[in-house]
PDB file of N, CA and C in Angstrom:
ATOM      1  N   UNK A   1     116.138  84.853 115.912  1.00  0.00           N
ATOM      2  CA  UNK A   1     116.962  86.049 115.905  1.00  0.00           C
ATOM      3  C   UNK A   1     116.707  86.832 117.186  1.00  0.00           C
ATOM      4  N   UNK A   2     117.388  87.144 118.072  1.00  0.00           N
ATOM      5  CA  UNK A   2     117.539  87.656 119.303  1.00  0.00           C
ATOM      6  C   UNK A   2     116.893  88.813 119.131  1.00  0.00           C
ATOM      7  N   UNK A   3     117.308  89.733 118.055  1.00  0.00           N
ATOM      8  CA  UNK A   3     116.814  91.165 117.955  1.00  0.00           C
ATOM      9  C   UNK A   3     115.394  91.270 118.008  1.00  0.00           C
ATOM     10  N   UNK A   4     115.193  90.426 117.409  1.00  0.00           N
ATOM     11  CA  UNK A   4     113.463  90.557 117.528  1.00  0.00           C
ATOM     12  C   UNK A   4     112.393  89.965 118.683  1.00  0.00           C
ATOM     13  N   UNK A   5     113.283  89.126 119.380  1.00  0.00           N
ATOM     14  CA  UNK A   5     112.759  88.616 120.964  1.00  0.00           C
ATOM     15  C   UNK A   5     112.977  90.661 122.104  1.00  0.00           C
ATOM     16  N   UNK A   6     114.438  90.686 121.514  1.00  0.00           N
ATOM     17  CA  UNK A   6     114.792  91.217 123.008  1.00  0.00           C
ATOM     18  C   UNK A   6     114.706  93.262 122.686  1.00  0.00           C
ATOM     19  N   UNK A   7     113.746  93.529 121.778  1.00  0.00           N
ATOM     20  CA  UNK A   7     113.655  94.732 121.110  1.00  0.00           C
ATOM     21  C   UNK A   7     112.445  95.214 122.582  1.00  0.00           C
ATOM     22  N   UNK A   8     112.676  96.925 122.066  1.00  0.00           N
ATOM     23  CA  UNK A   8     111.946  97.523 123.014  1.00  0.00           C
ATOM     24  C   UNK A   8     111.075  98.504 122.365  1.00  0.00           C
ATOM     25  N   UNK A   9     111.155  97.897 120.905  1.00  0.00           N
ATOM     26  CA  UNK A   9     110.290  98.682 119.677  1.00  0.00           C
ATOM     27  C   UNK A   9     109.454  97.852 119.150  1.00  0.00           C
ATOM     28  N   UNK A  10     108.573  98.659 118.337  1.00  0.00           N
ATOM     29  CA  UNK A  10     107.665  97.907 117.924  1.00  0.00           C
ATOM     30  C   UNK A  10     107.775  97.118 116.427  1.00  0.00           C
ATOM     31  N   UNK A  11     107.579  96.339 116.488  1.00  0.00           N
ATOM     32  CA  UNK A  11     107.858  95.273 115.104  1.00  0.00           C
ATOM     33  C   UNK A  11     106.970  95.617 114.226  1.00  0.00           C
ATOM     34  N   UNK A  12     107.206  95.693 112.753  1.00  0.00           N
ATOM     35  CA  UNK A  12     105.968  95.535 112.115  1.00  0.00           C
ATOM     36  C   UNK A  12     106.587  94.973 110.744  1.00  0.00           C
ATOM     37  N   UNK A  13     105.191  94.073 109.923  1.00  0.00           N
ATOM     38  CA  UNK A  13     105.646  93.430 109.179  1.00  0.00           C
ATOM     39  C   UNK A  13     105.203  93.669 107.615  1.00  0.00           C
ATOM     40  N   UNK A  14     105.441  93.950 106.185  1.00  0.00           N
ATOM     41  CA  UNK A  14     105.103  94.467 105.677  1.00  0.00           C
ATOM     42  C   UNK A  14     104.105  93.463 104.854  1.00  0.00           C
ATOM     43  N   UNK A  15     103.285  93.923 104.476  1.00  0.00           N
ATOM     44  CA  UNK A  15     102.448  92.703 103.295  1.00  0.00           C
ATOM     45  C   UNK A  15     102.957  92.255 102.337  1.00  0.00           C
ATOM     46  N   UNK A  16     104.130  92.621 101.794  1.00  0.00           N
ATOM     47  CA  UNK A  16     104.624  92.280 100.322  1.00  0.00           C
ATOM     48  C   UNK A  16     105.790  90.840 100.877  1.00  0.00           C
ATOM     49  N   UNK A  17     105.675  90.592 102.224  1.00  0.00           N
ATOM     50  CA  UNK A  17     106.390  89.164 103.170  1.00  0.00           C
ATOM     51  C   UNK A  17     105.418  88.460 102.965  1.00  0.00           C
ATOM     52  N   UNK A  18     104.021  88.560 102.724  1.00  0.00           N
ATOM     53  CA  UNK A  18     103.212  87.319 103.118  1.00  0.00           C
ATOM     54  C   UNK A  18     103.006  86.919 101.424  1.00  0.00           C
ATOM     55  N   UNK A  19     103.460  88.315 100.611  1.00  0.00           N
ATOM     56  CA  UNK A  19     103.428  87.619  99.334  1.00  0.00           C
ATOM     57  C   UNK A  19     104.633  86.807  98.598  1.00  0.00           C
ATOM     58  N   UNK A  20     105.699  87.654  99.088  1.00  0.00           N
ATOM     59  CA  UNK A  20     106.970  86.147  98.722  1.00  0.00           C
ATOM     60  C   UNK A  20     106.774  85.418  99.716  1.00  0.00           C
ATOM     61  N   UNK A  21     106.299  85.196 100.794  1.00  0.00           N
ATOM     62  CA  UNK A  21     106.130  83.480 101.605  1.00  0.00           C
ATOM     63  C   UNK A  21     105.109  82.690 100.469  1.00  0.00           C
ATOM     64  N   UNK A  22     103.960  82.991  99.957  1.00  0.00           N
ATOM     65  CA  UNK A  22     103.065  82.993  99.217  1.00  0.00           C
ATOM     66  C   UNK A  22     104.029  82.346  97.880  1.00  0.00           C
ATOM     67  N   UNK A  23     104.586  83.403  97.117  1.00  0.00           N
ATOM     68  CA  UNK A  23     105.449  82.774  96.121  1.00  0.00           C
ATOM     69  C   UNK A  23     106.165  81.819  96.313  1.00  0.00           C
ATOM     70  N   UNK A  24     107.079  81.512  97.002  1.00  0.00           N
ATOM     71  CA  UNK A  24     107.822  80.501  97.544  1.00  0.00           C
ATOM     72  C   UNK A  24     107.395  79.152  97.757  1.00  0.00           C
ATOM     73  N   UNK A  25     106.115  79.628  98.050  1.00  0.00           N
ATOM     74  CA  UNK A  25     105.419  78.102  98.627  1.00  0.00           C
ATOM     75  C   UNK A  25     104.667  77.382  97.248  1.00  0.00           C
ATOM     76  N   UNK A  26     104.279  78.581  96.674  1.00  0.00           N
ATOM     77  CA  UNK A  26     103.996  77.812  95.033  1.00  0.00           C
ATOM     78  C   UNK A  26     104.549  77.141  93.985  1.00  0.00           C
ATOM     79  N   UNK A  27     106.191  77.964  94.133  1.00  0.00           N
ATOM     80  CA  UNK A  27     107.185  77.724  93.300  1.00  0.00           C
ATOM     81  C   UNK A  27     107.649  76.204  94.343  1.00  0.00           C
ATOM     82  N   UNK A  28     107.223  75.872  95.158  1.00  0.00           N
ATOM     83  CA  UNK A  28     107.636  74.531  95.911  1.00  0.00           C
ATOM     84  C   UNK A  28     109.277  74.859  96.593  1.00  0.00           C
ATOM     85  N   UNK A  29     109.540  76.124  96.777  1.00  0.00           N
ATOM     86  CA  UNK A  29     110.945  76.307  97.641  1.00  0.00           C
ATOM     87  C   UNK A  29     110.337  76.169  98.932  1.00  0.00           C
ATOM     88  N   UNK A  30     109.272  76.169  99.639  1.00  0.00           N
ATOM     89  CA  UNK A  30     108.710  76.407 100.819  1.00  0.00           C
ATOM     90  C   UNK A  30     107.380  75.681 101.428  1.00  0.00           C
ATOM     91  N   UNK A  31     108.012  74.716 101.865  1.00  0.00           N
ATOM     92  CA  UNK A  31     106.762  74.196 102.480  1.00  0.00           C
ATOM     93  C   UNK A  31     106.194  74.666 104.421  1.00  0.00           C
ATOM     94  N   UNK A  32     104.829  74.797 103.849  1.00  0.00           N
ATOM     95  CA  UNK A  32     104.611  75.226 106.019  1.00  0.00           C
ATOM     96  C   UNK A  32     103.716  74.120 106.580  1.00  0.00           C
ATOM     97  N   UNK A  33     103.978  73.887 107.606  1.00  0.00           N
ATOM     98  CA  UNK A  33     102.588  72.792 108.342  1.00  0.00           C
ATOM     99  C   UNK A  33     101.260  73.583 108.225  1.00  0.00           C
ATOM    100  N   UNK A  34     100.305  73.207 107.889  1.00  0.00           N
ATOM    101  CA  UNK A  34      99.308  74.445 107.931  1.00  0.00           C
ATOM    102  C   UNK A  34      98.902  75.650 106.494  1.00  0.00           C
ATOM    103  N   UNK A  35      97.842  76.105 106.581  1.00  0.00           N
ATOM    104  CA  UNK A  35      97.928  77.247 105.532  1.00  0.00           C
ATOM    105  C   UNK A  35      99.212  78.465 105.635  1.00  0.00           C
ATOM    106  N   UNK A  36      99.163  79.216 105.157  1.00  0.00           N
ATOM    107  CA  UNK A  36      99.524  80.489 104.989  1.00  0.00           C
ATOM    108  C   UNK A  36      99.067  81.041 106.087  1.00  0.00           C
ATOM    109  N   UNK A  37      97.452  81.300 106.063  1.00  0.00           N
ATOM    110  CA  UNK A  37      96.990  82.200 106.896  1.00  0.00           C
ATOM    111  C   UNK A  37      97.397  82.124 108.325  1.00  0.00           C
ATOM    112  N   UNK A  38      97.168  81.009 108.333  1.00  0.00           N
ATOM    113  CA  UNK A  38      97.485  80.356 109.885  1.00  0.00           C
ATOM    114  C   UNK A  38      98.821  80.621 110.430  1.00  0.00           C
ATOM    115  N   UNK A  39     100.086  80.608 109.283  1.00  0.00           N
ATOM    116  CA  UNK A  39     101.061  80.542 109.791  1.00  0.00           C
ATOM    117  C   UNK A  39     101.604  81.885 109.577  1.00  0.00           C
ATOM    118  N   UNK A  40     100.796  83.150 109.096  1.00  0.00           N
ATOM    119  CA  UNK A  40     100.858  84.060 109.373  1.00  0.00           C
ATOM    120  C   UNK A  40     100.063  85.171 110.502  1.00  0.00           C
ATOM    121  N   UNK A  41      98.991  84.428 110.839  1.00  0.00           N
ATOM    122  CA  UNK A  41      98.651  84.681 111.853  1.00  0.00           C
ATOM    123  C   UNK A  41      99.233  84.675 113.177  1.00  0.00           C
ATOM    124  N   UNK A  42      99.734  83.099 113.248  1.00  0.00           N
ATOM    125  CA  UNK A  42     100.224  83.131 114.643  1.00  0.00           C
ATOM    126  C   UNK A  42     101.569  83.662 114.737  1.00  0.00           C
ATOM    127  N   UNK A  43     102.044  84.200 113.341  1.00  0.00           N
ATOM    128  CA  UNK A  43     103.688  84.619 113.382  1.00  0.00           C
ATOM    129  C   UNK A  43     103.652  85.656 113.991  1.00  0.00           C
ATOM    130  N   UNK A  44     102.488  86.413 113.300  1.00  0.00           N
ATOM    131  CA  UNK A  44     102.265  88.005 114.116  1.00  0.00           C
ATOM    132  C   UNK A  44     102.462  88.178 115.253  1.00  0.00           C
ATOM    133  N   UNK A  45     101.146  86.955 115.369  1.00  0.00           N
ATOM    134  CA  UNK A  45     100.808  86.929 117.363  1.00  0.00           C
ATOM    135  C   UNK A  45     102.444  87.106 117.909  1.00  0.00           C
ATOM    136  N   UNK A  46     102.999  85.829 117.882  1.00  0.00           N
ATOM    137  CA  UNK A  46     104.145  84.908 118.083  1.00  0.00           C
ATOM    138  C   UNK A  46     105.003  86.215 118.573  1.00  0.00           C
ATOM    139  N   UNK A  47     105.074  87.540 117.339  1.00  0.00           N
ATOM    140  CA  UNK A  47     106.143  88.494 117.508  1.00  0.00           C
ATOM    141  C   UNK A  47     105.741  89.819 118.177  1.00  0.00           C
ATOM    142  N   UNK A  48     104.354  89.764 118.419  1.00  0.00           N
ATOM    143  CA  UNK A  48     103.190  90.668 118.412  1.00  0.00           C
ATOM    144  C   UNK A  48     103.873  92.158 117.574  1.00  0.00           C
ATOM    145  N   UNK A  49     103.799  91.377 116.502  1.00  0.00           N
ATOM    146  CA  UNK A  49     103.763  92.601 115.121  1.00  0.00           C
ATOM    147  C   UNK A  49     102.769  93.489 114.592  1.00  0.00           C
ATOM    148  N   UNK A  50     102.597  94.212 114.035  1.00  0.00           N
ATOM    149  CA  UNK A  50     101.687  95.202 113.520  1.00  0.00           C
ATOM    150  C   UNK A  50     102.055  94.694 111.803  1.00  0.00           C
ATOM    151  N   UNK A  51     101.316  94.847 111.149  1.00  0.00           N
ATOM    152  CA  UNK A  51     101.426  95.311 109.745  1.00  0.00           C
ATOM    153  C   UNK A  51     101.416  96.518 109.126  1.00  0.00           C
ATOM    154  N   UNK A  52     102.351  96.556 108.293  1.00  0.00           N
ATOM    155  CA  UNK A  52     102.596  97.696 106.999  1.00  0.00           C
ATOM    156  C   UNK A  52     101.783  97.561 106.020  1.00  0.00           C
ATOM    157  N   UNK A  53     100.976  98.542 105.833  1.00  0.00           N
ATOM    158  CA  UNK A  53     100.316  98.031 104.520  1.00  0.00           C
ATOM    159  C   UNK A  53     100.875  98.845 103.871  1.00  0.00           C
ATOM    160  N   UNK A  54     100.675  97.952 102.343  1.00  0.00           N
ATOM    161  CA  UNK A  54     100.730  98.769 100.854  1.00  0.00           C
ATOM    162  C   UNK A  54     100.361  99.956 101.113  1.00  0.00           C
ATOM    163  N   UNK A  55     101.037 100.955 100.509  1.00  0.00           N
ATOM    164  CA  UNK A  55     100.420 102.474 100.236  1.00  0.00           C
ATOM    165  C   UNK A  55     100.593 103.223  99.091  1.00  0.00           C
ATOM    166  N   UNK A  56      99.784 104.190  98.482  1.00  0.00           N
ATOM    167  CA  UNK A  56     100.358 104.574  97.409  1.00  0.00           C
ATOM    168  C   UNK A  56     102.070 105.410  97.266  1.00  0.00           C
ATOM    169  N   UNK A  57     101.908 105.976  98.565  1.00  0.00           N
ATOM    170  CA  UNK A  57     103.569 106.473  98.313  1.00  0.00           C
ATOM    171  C   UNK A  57     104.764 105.428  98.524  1.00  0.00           C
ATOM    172  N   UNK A  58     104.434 104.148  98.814  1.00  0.00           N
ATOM    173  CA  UNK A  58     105.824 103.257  99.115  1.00  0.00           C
ATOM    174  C   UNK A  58     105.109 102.431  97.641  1.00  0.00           C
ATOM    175  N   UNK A  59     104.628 102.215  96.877  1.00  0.00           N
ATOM    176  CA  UNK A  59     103.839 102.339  95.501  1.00  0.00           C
ATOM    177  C   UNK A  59     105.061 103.255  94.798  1.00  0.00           C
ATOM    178  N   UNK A  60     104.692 104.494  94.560  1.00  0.00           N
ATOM    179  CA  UNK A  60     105.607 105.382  93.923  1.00  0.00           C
ATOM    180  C   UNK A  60     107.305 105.183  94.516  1.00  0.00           C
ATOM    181  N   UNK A  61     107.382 105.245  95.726  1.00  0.00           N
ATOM    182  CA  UNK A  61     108.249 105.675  96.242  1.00  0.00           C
ATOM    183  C   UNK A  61     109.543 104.285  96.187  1.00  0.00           C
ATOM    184  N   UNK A  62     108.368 102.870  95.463  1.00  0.00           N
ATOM    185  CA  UNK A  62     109.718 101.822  95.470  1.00  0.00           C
ATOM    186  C   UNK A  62     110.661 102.462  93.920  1.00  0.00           C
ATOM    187  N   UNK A  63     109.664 103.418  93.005  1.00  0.00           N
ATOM    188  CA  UNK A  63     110.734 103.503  92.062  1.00  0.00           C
ATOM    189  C   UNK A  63     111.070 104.868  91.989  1.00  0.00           C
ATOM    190  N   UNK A  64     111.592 105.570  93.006  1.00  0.00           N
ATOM    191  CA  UNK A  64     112.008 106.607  93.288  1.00  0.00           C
ATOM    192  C   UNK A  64     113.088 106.596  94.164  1.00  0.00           C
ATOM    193  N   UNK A  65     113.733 105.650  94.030  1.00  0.00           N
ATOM    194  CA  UNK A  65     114.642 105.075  95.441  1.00  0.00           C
ATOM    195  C   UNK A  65     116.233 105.837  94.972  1.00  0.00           C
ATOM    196  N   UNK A  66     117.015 105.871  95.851  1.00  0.00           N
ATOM    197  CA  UNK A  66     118.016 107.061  95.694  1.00  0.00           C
ATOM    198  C   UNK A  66     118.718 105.700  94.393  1.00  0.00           C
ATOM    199  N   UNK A  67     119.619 105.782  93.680  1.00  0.00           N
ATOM    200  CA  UNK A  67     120.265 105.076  92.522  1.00  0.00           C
ATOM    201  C   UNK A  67     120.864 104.193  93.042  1.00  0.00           C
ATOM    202  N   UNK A  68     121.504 103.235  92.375  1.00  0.00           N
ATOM    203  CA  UNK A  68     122.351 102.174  92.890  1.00  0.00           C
ATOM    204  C   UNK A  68     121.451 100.690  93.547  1.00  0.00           C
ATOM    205  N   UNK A  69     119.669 100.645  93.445  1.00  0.00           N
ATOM    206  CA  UNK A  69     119.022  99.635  93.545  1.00  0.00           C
ATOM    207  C   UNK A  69     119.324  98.600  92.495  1.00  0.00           C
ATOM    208  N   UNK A  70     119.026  98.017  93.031  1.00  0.00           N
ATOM    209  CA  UNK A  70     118.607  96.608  91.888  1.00  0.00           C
ATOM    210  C   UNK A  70     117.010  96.769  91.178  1.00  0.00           C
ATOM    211  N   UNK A  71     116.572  95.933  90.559  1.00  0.00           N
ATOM    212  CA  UNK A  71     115.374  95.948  90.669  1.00  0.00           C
ATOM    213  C   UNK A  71     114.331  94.767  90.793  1.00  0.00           C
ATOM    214  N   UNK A  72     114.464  93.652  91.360  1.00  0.00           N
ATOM    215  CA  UNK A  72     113.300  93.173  91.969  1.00  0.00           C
ATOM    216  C   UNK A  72     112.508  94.050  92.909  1.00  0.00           C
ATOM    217  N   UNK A  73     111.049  93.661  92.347  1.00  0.00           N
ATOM    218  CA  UNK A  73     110.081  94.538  92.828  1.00  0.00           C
ATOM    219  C   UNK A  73     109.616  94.420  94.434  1.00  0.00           C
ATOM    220  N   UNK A  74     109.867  93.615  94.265  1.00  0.00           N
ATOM    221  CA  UNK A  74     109.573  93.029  96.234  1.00  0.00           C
ATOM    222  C   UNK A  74     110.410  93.389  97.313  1.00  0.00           C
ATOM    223  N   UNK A  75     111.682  93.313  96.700  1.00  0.00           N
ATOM    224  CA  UNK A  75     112.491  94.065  97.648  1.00  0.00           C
ATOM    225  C   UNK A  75     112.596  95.876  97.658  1.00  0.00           C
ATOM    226  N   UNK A  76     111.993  96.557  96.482  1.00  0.00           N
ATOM    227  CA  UNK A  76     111.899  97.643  96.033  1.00  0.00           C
ATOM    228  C   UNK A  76     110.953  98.039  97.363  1.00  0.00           C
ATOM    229  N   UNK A  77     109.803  97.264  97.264  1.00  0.00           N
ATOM    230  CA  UNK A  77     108.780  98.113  98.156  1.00  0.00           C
ATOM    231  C   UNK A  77     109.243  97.735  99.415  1.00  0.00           C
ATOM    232  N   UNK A  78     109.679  96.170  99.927  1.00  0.00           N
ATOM    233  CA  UNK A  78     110.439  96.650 101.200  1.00  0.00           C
ATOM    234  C   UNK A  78     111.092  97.582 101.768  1.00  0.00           C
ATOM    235  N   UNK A  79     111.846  97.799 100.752  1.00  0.00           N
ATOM    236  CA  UNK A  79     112.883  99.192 101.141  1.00  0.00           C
ATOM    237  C   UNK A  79     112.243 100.612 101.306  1.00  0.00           C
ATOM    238  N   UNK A  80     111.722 100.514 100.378  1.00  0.00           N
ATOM    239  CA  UNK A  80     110.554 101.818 100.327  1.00  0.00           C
ATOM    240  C   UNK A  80     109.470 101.799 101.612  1.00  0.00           C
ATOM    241  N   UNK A  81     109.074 100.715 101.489  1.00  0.00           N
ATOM    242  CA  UNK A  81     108.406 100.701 103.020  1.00  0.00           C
ATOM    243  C   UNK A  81     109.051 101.429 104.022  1.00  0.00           C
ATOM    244  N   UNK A  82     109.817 100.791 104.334  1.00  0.00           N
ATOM    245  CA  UNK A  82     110.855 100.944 105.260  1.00  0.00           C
ATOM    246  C   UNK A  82     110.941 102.902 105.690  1.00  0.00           C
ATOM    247  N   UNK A  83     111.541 102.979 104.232  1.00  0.00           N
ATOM    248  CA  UNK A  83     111.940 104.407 104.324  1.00  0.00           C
ATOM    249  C   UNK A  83     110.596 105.643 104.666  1.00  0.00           C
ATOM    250  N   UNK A  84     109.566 105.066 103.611  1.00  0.00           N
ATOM    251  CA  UNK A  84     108.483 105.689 104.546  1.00  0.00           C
ATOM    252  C   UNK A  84     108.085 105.639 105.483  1.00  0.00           C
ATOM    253  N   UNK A  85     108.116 104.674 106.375  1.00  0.00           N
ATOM    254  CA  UNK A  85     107.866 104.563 107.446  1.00  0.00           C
ATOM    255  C   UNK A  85     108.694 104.917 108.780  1.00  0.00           C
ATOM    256  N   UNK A  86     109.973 105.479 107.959  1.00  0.00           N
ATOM    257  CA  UNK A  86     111.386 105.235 108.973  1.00  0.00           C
ATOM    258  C   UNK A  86     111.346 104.151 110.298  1.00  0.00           C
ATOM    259  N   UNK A  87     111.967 103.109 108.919  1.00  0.00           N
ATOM    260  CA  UNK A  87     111.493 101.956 109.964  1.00  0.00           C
ATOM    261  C   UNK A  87     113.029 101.167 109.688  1.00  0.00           C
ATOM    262  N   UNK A  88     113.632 100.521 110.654  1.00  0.00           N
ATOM    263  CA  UNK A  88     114.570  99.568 110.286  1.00  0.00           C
ATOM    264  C   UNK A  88     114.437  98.279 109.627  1.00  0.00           C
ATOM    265  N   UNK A  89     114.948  97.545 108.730  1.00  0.00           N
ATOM    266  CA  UNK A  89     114.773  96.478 107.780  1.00  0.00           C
ATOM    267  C   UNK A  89     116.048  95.396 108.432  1.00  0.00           C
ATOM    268  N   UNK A  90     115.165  94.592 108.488  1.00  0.00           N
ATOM    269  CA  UNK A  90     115.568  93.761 109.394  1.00  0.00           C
ATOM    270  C   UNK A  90     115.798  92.728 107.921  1.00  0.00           C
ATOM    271  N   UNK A  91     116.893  92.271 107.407  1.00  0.00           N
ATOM    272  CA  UNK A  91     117.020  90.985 105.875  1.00  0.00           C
ATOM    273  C   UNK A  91     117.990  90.429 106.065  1.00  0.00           C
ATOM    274  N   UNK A  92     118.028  89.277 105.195  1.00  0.00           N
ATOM    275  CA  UNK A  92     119.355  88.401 105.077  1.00  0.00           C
ATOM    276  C   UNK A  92     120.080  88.976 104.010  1.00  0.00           C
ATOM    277  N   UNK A  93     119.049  89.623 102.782  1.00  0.00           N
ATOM    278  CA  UNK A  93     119.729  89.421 101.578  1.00  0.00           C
ATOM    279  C   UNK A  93     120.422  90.736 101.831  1.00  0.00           C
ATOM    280  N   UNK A  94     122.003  89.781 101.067  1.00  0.00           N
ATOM    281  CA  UNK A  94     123.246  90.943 100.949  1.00  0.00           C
ATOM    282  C   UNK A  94     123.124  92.483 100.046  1.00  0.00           C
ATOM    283  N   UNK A  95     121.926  92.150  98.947  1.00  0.00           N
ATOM    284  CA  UNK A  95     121.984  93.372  97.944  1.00  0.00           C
ATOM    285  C   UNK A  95     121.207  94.716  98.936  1.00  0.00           C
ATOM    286  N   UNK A  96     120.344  94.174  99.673  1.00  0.00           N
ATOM    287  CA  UNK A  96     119.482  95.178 100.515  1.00  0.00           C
ATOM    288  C   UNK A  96     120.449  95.642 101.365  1.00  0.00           C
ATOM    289  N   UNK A  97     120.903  94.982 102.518  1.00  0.00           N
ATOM    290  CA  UNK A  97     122.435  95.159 103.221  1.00  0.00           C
ATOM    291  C   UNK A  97     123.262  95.996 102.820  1.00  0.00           C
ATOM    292  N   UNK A  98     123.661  95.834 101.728  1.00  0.00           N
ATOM    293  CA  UNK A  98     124.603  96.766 101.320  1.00  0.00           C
ATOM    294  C   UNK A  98     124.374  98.213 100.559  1.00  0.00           C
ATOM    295  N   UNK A  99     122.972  98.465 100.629  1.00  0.00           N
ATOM    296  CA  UNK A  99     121.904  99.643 100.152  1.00  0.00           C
ATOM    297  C   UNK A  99     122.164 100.547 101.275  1.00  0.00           C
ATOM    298  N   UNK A 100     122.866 101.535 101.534  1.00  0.00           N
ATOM    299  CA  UNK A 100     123.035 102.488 102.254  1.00  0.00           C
ATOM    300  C   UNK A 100     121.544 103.513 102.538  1.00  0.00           C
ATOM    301  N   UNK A 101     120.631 103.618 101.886  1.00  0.00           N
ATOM    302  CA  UNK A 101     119.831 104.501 101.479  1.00  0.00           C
ATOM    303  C   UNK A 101     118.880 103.644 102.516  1.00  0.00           C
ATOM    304  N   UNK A 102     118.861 102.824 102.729  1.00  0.00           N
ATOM    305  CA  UNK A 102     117.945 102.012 104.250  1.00  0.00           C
ATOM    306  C   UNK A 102     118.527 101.877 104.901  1.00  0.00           C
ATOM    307  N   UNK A 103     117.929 101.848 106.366  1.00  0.00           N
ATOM    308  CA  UNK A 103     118.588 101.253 107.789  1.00  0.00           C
ATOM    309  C   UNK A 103     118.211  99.927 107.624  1.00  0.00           C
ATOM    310  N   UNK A 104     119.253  99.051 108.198  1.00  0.00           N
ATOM    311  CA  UNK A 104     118.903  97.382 108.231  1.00  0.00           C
ATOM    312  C   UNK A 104     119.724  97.007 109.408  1.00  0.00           C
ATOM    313  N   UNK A 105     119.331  95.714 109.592  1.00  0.00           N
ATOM    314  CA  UNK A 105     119.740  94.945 110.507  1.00  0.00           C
ATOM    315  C   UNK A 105     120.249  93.565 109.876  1.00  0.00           C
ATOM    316  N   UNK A 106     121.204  92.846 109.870  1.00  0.00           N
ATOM    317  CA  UNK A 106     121.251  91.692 109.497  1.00  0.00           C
ATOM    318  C   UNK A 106     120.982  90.556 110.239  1.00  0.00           C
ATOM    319  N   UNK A 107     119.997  89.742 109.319  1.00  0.00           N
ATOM    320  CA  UNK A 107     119.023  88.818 110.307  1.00  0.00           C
ATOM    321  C   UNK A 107     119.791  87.671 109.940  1.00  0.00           C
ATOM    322  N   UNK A 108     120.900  87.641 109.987  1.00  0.00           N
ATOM    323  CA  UNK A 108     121.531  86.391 110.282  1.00  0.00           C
ATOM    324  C   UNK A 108     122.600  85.997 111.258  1.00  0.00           C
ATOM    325  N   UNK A 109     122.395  87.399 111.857  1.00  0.00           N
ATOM    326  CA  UNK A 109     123.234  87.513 113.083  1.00  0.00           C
ATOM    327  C   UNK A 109     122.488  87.428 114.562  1.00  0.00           C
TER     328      UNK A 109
END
């Protein structure tokens, strides 16, 4: 994705990504060469990202979200991340996309 090569901001990535990569790879939708760790390590490097960590207000704040969410929980705290952090959300998925209440980017463009 171009946006994230040719940005003049800083990237950051949230922890609740390394846990659906994590899920994915258990449920057998996702296979990686390598551990997890590894291939989250060098992804960082790769993008030179920062991490988001969990916090208690993006905690509270995934179920405090303006109305009209869905509710998977993973995308809850993405969004919430996001918003605490006033950060842009960079996703494929259409339900987040079409969530006015976050800034996004569509990463399939």
């Amino acid at each position: 994705m171009r946006v994230l090569s040719t940005t003049d901001q800083q990237l950051h990535v949230s922890t609740i990504s390394s846990l659906e990569i994590a899920r994915l790879i258990h449920v057998g939708l996702l296979d990686l060469d390598g551990t997890l760790n590894k291939w989250v390590k060098d992804s960082l490097e790769a993008l030179q990202c920062g991490t988001v960590e969990m916090s208690h207000a993006v905690a509270y704040g995934a179920y405090q979200l303006p109305s009209g969410f869905h509710k998977d929980p993973a995308d809850r705290i993405l969004v919430a991340t996001a918003r605490e952090h006033q950060l842009t959300l960079v996703t494929a998925d259409e339900r987040i996309l079409a969530y006015k209440a976050v800034k996004t980017i569509d990463a399939r463009k």
